[in-house]
N, C-alpha and C. Protein backbone atom coordinates (compact mmCIF):
# COMPACT_ATOMS: atom_id res chain seq x y z
N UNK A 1 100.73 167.45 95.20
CA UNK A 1 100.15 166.34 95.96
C UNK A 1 101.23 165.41 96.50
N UNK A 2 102.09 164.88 95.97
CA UNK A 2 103.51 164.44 96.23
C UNK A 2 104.20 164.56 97.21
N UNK A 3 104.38 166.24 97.54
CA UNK A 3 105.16 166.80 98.56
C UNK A 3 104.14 166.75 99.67
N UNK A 4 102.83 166.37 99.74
CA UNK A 4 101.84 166.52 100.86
C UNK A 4 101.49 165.08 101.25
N UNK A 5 101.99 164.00 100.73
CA UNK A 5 102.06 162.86 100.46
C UNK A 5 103.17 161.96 101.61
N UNK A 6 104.31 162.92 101.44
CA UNK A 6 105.44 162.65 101.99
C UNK A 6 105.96 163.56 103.01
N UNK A 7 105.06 164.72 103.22
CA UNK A 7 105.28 165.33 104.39
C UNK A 7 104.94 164.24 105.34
N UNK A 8 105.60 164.29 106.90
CA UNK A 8 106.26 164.35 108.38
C UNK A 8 104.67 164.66 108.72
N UNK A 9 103.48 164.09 108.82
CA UNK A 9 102.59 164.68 109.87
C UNK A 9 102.88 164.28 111.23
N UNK A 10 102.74 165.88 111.79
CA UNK A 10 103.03 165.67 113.02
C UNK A 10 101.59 166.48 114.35
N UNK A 11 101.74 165.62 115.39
CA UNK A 11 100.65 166.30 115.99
C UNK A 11 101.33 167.30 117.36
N UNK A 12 100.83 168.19 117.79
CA UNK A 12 101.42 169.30 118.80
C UNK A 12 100.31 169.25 119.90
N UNK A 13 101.28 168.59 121.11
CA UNK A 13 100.13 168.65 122.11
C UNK A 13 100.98 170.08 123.44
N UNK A 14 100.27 170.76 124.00
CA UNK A 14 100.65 171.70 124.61
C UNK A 14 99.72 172.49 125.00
N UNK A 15 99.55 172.94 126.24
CA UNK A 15 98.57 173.64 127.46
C UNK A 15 98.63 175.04 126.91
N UNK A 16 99.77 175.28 126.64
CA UNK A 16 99.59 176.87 126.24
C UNK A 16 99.67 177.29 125.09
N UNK A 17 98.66 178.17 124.44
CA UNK A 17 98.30 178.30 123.21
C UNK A 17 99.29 178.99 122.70
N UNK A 18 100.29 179.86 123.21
CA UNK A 18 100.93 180.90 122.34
C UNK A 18 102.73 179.52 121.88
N UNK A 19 102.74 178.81 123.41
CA UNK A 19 103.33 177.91 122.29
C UNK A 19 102.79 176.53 120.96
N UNK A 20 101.92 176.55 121.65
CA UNK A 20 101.04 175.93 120.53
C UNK A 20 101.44 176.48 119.11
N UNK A 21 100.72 177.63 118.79
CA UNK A 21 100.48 178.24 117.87
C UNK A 21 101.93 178.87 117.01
N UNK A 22 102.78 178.93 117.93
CA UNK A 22 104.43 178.81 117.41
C UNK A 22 105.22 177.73 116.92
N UNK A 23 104.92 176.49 117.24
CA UNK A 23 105.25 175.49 116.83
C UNK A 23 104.30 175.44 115.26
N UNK A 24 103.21 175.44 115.37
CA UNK A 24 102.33 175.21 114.52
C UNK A 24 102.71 175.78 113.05
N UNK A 25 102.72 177.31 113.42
CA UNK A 25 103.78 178.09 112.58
C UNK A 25 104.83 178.02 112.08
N UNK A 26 106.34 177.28 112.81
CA UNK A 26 107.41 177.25 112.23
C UNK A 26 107.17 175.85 111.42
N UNK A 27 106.57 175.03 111.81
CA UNK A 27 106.49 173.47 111.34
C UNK A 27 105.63 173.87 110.14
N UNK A 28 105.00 174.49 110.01
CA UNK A 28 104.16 174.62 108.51
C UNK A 28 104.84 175.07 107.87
N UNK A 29 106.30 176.10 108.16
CA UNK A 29 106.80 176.50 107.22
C UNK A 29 107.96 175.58 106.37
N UNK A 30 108.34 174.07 107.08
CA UNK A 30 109.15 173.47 106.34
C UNK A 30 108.24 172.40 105.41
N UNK A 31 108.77 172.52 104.20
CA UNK A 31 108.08 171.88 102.92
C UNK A 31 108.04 170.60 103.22
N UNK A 32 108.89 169.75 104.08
CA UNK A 32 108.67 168.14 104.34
C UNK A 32 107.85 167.79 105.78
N UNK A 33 106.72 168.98 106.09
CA UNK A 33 106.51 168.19 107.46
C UNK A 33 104.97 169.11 107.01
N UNK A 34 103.95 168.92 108.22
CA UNK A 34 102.81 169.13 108.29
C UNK A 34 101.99 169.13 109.61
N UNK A 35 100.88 170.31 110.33
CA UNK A 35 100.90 169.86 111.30
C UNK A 35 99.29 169.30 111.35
N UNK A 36 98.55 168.08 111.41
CA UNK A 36 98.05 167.37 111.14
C UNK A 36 96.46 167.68 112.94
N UNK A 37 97.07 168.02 113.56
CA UNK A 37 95.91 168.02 114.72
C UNK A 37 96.97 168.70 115.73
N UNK A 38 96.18 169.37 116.69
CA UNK A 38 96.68 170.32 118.04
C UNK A 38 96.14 170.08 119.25
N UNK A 39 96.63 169.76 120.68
CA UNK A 39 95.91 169.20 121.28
C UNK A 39 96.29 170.12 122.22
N UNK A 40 95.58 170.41 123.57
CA UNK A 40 95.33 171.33 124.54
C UNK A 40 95.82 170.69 125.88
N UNK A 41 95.54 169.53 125.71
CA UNK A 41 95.88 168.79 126.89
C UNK A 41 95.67 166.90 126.72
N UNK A 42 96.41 166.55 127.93
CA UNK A 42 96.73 165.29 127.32
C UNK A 42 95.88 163.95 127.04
N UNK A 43 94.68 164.20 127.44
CA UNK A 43 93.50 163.58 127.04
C UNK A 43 93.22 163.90 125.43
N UNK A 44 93.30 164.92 125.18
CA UNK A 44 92.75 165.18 123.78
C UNK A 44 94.09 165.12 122.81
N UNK A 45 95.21 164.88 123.47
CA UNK A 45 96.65 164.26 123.32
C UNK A 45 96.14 162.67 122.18
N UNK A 46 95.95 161.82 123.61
CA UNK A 46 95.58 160.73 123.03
C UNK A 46 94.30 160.79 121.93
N UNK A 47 93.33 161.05 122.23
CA UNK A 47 92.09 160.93 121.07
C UNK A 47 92.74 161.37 119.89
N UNK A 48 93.05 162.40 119.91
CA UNK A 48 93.84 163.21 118.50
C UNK A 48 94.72 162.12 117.51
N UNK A 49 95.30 161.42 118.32
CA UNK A 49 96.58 160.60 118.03
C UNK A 49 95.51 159.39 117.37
N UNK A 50 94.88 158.46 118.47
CA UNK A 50 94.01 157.55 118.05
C UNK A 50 93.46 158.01 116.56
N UNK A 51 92.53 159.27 116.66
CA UNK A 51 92.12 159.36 114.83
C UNK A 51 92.78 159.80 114.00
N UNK A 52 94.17 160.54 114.11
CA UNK A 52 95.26 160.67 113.19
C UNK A 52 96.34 160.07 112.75
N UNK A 53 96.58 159.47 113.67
CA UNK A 53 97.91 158.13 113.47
C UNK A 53 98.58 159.05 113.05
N UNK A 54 99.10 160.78 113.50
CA UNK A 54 100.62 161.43 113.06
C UNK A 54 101.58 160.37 112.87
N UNK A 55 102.62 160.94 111.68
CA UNK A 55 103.84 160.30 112.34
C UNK A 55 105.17 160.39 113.72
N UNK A 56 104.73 161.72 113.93
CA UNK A 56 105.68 162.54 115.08
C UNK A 56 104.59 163.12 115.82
N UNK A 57 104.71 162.74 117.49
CA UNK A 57 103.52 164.13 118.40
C UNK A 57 105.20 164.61 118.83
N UNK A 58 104.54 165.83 119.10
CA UNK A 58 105.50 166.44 120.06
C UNK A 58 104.54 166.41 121.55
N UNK A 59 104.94 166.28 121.94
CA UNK A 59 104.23 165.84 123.73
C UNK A 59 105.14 166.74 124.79
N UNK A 60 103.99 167.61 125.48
CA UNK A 60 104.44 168.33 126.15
C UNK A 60 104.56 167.18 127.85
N UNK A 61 105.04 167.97 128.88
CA UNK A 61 105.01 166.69 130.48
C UNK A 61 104.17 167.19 130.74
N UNK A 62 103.62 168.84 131.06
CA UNK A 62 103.31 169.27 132.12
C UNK A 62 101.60 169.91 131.24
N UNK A 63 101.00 168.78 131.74
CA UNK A 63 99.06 169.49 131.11
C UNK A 63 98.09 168.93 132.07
N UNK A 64 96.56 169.67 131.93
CA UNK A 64 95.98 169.08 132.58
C UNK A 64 94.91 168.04 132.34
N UNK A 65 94.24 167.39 132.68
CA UNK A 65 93.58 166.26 132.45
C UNK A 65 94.26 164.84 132.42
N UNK A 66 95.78 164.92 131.93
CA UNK A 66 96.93 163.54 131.85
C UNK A 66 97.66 164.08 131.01
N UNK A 67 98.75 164.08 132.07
CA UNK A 67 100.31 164.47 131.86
C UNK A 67 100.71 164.22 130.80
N UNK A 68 101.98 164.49 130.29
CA UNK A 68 102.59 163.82 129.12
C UNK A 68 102.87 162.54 129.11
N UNK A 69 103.47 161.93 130.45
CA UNK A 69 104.23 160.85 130.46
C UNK A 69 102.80 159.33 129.98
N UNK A 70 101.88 159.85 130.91
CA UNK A 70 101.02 159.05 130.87
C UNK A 70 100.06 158.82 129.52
N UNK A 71 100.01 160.18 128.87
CA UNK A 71 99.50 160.12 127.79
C UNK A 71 100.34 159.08 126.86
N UNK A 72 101.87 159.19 126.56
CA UNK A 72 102.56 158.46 125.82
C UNK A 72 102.17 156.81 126.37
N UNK A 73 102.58 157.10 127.75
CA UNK A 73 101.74 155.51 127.90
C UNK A 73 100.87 154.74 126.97
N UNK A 74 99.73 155.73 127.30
CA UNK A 74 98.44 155.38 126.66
C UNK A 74 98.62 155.16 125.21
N UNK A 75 99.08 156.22 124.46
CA UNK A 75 99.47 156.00 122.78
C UNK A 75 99.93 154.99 122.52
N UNK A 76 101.51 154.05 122.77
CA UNK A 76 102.16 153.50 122.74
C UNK A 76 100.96 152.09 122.98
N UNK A 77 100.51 151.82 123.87
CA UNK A 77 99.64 150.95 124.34
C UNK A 77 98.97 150.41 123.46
N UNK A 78 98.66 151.50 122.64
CA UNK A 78 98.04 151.63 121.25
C UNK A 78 98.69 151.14 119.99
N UNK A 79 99.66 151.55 119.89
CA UNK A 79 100.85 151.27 118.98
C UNK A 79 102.43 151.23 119.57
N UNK A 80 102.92 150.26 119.69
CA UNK A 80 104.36 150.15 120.52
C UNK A 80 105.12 151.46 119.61
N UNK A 81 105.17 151.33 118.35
CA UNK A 81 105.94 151.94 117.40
C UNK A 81 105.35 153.27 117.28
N UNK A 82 104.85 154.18 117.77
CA UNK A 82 105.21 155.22 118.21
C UNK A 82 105.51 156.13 118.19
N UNK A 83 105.72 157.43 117.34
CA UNK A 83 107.31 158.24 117.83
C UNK A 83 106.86 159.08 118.26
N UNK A 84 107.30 159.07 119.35
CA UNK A 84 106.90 161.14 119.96
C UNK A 84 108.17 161.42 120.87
N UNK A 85 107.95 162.81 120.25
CA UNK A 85 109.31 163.46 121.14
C UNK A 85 108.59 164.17 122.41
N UNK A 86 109.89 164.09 123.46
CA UNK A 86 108.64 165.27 124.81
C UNK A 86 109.56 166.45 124.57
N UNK A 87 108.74 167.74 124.52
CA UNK A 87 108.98 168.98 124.14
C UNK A 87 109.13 170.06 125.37
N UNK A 88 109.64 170.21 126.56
CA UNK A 88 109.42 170.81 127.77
C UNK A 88 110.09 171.55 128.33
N UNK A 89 110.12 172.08 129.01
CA UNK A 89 110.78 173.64 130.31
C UNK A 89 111.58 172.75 131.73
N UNK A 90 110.92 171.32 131.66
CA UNK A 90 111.51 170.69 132.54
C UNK A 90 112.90 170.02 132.64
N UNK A 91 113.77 170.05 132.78
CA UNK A 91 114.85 168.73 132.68
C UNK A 91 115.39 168.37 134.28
N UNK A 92 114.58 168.18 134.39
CA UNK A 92 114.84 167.14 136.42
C UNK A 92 115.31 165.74 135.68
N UNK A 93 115.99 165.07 136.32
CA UNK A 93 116.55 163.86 136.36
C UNK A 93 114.91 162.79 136.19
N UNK A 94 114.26 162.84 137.39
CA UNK A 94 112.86 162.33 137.04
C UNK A 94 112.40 162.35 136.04
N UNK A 95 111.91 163.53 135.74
CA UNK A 95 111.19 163.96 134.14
C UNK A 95 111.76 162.91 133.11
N UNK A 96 113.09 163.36 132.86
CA UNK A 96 114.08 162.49 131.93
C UNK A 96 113.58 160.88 131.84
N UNK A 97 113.74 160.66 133.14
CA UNK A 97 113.93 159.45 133.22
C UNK A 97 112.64 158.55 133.03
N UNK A 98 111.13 159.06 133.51
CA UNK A 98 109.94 159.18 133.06
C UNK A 98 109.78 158.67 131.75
N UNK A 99 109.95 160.12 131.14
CA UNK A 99 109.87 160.43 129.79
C UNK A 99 110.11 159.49 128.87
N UNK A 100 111.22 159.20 129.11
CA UNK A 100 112.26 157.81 128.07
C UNK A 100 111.85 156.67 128.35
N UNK A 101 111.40 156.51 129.76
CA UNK A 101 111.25 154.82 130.61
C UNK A 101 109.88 154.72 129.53
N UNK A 102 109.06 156.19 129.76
CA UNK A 102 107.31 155.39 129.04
C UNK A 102 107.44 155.53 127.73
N UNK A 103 108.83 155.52 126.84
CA UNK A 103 109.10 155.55 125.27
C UNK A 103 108.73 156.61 124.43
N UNK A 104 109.41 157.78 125.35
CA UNK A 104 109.60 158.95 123.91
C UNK A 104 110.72 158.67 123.15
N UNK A 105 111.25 159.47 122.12
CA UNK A 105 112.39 158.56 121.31
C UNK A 105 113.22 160.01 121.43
N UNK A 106 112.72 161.02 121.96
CA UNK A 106 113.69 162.34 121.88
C UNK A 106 112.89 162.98 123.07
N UNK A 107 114.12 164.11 123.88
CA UNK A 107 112.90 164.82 124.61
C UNK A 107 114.29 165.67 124.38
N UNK A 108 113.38 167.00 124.26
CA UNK A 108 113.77 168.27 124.37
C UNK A 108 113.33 169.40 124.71
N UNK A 109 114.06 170.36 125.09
CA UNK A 109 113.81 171.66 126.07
C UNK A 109 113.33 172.18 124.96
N UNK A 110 112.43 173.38 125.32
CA UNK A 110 111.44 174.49 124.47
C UNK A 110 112.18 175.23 124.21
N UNK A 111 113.91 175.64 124.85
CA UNK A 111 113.95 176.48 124.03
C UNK A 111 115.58 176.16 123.10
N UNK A 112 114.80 175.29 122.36
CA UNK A 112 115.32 174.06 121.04
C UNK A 112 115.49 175.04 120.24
N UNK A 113 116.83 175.22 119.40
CA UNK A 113 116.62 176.10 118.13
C UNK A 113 116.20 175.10 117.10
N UNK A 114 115.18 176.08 116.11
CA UNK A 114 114.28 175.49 115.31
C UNK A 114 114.83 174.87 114.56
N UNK A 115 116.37 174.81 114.24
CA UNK A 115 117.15 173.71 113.19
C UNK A 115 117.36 172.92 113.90
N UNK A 116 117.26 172.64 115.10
CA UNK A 116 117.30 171.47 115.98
C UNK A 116 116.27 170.42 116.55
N UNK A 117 115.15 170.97 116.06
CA UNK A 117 114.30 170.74 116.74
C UNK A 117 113.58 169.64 115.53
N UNK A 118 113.39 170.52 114.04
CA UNK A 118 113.40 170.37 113.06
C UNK A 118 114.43 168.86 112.51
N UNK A 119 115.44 168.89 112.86
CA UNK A 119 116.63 167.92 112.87
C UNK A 119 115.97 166.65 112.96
N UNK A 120 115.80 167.12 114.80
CA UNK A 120 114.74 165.62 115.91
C UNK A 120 114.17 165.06 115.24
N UNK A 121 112.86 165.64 114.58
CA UNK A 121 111.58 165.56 113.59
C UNK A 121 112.40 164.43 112.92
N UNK A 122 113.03 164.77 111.68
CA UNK A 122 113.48 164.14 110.90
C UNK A 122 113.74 162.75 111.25
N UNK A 123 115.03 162.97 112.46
CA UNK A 123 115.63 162.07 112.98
C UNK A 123 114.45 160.79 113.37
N UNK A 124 113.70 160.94 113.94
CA UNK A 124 112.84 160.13 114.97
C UNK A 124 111.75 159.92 113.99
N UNK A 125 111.67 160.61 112.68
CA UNK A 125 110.91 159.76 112.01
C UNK A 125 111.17 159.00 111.24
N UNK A 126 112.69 159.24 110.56
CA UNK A 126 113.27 158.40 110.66
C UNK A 126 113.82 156.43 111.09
N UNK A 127 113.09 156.62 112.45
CA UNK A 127 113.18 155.51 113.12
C UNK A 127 114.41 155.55 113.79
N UNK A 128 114.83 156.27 114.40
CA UNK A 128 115.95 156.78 115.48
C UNK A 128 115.73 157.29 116.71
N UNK A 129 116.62 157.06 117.61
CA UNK A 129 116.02 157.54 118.80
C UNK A 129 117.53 158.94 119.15
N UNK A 130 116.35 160.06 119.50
CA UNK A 130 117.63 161.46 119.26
C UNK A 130 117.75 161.82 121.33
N UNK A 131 118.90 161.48 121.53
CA UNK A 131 119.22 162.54 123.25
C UNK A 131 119.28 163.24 123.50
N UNK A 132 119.81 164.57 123.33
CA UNK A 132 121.25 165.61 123.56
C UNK A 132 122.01 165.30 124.39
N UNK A 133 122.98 165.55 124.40
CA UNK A 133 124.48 165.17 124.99
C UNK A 133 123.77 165.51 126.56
N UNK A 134 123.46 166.98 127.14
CA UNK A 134 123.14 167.40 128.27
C UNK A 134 121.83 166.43 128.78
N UNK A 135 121.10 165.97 128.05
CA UNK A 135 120.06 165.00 128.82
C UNK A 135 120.41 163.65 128.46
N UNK A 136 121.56 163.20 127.98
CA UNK A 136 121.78 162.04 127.86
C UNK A 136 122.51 161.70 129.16
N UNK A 137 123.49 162.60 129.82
CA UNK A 137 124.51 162.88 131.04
C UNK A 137 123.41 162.50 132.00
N UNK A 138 122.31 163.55 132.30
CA UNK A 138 121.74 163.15 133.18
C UNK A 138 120.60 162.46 133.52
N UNK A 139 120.36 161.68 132.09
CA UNK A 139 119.70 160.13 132.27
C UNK A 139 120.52 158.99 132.90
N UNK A 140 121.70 159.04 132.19
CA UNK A 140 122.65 158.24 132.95
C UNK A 140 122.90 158.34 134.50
N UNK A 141 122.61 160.10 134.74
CA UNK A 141 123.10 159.59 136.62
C UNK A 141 122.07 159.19 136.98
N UNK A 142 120.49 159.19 136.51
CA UNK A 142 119.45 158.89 137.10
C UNK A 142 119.60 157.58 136.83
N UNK A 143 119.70 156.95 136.02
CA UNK A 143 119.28 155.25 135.68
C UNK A 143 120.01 154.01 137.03
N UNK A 144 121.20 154.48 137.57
CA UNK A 144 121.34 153.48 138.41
C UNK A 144 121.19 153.33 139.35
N UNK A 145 119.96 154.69 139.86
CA UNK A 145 119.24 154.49 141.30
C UNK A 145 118.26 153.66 141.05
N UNK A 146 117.60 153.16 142.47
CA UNK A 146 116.35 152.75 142.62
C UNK A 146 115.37 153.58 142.52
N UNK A 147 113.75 152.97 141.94
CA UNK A 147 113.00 154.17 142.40
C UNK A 147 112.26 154.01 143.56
N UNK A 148 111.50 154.87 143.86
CA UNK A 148 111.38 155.34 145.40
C UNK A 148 109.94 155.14 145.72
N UNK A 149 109.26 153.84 146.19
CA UNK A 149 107.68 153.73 145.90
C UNK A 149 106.70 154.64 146.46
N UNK A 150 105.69 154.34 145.96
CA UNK A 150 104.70 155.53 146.83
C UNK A 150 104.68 156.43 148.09
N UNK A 151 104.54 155.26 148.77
CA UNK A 151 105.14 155.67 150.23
C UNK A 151 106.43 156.06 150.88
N UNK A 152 107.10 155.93 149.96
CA UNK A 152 108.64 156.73 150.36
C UNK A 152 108.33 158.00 149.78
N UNK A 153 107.86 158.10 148.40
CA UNK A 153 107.69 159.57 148.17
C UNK A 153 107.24 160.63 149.15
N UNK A 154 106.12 159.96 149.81
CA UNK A 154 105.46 160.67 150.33
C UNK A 154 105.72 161.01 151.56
N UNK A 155 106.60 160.35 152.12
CA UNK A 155 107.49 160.28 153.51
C UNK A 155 108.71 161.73 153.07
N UNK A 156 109.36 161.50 151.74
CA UNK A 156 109.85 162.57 151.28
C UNK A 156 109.22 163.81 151.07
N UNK A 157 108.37 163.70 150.95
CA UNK A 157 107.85 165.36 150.31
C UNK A 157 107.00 165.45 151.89
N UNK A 158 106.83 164.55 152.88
CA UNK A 158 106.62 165.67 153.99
C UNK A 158 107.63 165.71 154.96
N UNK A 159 109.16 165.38 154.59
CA UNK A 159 110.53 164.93 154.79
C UNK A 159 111.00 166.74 154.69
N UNK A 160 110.44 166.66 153.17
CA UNK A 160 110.82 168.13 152.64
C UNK A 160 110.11 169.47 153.38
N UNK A 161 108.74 169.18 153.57
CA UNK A 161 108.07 169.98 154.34
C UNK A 161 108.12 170.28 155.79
N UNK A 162 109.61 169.77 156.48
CA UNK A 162 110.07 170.26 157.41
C UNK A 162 109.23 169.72 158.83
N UNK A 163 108.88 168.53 158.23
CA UNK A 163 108.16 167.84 159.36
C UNK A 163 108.75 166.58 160.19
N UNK A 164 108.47 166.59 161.46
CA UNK A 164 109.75 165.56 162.12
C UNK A 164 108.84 164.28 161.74
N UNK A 165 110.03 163.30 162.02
CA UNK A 165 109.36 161.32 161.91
C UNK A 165 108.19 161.58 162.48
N UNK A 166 108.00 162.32 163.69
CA UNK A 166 106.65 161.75 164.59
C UNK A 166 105.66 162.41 164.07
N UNK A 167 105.73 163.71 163.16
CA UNK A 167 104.58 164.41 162.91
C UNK A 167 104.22 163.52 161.36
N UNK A 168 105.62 162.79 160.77
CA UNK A 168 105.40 162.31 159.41
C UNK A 168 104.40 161.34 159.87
N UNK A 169 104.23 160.66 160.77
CA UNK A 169 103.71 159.22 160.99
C UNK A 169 102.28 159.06 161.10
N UNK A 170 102.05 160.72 161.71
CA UNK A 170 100.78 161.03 162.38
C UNK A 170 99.78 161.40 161.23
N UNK A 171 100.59 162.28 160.29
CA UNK A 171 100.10 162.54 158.64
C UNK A 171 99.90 161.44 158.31
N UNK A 172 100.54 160.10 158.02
CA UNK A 172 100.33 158.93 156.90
C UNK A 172 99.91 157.71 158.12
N UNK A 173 99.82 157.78 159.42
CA UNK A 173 98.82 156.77 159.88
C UNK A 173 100.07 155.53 160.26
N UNK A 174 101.33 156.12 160.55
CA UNK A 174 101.95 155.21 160.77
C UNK A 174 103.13 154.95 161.59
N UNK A 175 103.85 154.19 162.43
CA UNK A 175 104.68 154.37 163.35
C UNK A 175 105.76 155.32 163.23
N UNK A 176 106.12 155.78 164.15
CA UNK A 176 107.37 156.46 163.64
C UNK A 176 108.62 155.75 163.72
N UNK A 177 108.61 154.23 163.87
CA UNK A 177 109.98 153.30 163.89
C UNK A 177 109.81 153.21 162.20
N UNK A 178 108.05 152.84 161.53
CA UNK A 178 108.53 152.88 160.02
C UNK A 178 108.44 153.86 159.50
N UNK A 179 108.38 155.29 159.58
CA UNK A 179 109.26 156.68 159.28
C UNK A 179 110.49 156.01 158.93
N UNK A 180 111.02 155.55 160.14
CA UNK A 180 112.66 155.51 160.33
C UNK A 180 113.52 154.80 159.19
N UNK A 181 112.28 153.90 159.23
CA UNK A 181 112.83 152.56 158.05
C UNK A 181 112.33 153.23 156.79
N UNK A 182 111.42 153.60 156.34
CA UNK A 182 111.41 154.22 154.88
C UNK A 182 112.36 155.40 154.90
N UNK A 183 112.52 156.33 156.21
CA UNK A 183 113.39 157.23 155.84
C UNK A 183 115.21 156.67 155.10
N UNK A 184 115.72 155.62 156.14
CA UNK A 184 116.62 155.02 156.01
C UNK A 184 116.78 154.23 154.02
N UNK A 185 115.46 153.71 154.05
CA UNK A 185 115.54 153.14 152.33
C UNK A 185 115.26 154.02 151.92
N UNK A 186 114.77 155.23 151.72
CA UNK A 186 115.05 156.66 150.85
C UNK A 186 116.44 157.13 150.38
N UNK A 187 117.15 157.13 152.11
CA UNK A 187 118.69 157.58 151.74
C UNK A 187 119.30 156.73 150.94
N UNK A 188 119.31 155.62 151.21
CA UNK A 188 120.03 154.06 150.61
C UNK A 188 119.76 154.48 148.87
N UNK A 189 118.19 154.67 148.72
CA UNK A 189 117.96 154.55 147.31
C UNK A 189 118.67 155.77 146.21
N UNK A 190 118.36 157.02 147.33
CA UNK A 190 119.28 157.83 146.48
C UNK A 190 120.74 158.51 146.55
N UNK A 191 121.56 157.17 148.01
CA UNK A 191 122.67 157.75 148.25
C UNK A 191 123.46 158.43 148.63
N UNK A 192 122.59 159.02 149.66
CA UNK A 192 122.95 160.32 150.68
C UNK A 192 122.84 159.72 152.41
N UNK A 193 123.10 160.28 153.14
CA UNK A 193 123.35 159.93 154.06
C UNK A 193 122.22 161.10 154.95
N UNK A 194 121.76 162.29 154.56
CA UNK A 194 121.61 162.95 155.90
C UNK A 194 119.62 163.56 155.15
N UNK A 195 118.83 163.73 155.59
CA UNK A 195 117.43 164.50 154.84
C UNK A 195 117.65 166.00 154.04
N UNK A 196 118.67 166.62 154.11
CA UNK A 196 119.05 167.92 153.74
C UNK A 196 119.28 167.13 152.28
N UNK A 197 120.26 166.21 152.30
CA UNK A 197 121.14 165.62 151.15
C UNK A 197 119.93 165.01 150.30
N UNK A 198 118.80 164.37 151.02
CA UNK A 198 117.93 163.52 150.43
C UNK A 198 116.97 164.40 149.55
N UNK A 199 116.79 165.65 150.49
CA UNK A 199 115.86 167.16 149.87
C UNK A 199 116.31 167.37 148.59
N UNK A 200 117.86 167.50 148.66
CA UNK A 200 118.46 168.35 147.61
C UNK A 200 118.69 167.84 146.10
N UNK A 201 118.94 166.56 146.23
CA UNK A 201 118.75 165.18 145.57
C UNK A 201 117.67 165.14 144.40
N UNK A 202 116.27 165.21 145.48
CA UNK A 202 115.24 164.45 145.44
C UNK A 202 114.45 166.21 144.37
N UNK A 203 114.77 167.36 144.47
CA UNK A 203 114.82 168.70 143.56
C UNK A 203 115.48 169.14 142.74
N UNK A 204 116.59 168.14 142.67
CA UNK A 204 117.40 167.89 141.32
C UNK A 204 116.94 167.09 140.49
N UNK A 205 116.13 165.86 140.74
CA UNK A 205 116.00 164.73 139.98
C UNK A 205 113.72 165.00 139.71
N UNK A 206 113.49 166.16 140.19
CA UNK A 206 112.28 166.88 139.68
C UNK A 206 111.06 166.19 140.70
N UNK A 207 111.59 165.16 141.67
CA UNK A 207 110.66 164.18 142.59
C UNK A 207 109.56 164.80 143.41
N UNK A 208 109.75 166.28 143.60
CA UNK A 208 109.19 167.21 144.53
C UNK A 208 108.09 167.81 143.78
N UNK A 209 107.78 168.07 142.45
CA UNK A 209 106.94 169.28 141.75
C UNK A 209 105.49 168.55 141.95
């Protein structure tokens, strides 16, 4: 009773069952942790969390009904203190930067070796907040841009879709002198000079998916 006392409950939220059910598995097999509720997607993310109070979710980004990022929102909202790590296939500069801005305390790639991953756990329940060196690098290049509001996004992603100012304007209902000007504070924000540069940028830092 002791050792079940002081196990790590942790909750596993994730869209796909076969990683689901792998996590579920290796985490039951260490004697200090437990996996306490499983969630499918990020609505049942939050409810799960609300009637379990885990001490650790692992939080996937990418589900349907509400994302990861937003789900942590929501938890946190709930309780500032917190801990969830994001567990994902993604590492775009965005994602990262997401991820951490709405207070995960670790995010790591899926394919985490299980003494590492295991480590995190510890670490972050702990009351620590865990990086890796490789997503700590490129939180840092993301953090001293601006971000890019609605309507610039969207000037971008039909920027990306190979559409000129005048056809962008005609899509979003709007001049093509302010094309020019959101195109212009796009480059500014992320430091490029030309739309190729802004494309290439803007699919590094995950802005496009």
């Amino acid at each position: 009773m002791n050792r079940a006392k002081k196990a790590i409950r942790v909750l596993v939220a994730d869209d796909h069952t076969v990683v689901r059910d792998g996590l579920v598995a290796i985490i039951k097999q260490e004697k200090d942790m437990d996996v306490v509720a499983v969630a499918a997607d990020g609505k049942e993310a939050v409810t799960l969390w609300m009637q379990e109070r885990p001490d650790i979710t692992l939080m996937d980004l990418r589900m349907p009904k509400l994302d990861g990022v937003n789900s942590i929102y929501e938890i946190r909202a709930s309780d500032p203190n917190a801990r969830i790590i994001i567990l994902t296939t993604f590492d775009g500069d965005e994602d990262i930067y997401r991820g951490i801005k709405a207070g995960a305390k670790s995010y790591l790639l899926k394919d985490v070796r299980r003494q590492d991953l295991f480590h995190c756990i510890r670490e972050v329940h702990a009351g620590r907040t865990l990086i890796p060196a490789a997503i700590a690098t490129k939180l840092a290049q993301r953090l001293p841009g601006e971000e890019l509001s609605a309507r610039e996004l969207e000037v971008l992603r039909l920027m990306a879709e190979g559409k000129p100012n005048k056809l962008i304007g005609v899509a979003m209902d709007i001049t093509e002198v302010t094309v020019k000007s959101h195109a212009q504070t796009i480059f500014k924000k992320l430091n490029v000079l030309s739309r190729t540069e802004a494309i290439a940028v803007a699919n590094r830092r995950g802005l496009l998916h």
